[in-house]
Protein backbone atom coordinates (compact mmCIF):
# COMPACT_ATOMS: atom_id res chain seq x y z
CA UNK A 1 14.11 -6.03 0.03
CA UNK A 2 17.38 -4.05 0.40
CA UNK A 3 16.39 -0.69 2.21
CA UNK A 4 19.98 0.94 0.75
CA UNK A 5 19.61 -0.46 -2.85
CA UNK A 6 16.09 0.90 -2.92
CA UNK A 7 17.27 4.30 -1.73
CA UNK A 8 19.66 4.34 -4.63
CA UNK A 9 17.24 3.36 -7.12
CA UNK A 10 14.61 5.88 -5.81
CA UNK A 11 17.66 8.69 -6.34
CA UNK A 12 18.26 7.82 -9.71
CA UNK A 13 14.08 7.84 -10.29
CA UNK A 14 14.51 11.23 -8.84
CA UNK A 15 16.60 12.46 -11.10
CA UNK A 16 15.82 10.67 -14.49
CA UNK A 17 12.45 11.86 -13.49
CA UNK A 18 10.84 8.64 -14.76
CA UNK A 19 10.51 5.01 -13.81
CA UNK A 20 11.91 3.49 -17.07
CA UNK A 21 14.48 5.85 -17.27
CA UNK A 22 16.26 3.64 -14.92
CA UNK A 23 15.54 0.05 -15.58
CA UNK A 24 18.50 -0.96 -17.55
CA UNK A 25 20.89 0.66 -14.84
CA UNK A 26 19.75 -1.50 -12.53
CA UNK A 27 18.88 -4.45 -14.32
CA UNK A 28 14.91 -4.38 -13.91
CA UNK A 29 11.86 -3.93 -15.44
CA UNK A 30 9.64 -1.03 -15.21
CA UNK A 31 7.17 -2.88 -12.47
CA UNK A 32 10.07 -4.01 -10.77
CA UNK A 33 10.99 -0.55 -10.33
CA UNK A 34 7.43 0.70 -9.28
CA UNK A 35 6.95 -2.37 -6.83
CA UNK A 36 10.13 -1.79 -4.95
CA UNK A 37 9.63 2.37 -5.20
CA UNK A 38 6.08 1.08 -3.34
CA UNK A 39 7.79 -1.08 -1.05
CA UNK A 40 10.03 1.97 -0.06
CA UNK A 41 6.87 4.52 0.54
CA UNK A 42 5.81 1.60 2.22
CA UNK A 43 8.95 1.25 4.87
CA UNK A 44 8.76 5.20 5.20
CA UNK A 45 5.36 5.22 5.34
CA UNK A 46 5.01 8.46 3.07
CA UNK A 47 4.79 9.00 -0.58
CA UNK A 48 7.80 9.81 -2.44
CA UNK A 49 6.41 10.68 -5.53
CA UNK A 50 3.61 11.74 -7.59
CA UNK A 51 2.77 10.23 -10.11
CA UNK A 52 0.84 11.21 -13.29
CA UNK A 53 0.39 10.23 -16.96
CA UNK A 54 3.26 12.62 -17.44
CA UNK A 55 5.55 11.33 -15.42
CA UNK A 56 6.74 11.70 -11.59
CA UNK A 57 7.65 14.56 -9.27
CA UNK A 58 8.87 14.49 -6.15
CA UNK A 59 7.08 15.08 -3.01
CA UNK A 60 8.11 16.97 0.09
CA UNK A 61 9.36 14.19 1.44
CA UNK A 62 10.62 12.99 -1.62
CA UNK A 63 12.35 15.88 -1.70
CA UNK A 64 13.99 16.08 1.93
CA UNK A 65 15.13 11.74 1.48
CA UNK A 66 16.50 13.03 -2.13
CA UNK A 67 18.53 15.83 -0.69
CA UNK A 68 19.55 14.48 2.97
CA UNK A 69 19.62 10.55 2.22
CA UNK A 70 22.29 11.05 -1.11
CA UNK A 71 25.14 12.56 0.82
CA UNK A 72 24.72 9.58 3.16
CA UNK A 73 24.58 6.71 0.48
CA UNK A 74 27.66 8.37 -1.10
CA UNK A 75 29.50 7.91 1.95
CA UNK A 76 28.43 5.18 2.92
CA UNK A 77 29.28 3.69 -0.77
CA UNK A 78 32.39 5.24 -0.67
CA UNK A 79 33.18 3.76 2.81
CA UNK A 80 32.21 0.11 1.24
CA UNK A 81 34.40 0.93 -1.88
CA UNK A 82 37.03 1.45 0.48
CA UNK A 83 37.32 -1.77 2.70
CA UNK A 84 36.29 -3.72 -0.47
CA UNK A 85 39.54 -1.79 -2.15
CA UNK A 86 41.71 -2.51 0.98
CA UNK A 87 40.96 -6.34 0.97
CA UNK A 88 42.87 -6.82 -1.93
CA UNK A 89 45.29 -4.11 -1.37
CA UNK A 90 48.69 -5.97 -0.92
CA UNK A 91 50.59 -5.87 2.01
CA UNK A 92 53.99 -6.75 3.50
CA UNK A 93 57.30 -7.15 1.43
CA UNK A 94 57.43 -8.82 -2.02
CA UNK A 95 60.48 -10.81 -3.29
């Protein structure tokens, strides 16, 4: 699995506080989500969230990839954005 696009769904878990909440963002089911959530804690080796009948809450660590990881994936999708934006940026002079 992607290691970035799991980071980005486990940020919008975060904040729609719920597994479902995000499964027609990114095009999934709800066991998608959870199995690649899993496969995250997994690559970390910690838990990210806990979960209940109620829904999920971030854990300490949760917490710390939630707050230090999102500035990074912003840049980092902003950087992307950017050379995919200057490929078809045209260059030289038109006639």
């Amino acid at each position: 699995m992607d290691l970035l696009s799991c980071i980005r769904l486990f940020r919008r878990a975060a904040e729609a506080k719920s597994f479902s909440g995000v499964t027609q963002e990114f095009g999934l089911t709800q066991p998608m989500v959870s199995k690649r959530i899993a496969w995250l804690e997994d690559e970390l080796g910690v838990s990210l969230f806990r979960r209940s009948t109620r829904g999920i809450e971030l854990t300490a660590e949760g917490q710390k990839l939630y707050r230090s990881g999102g500035p990074a994936v912003d840049e980092l999708d902003h950087i992307l954005s950017s050379i995919r934006h200057e490929k078809f940026h045209l260059k030289g002079q038109l006639r």
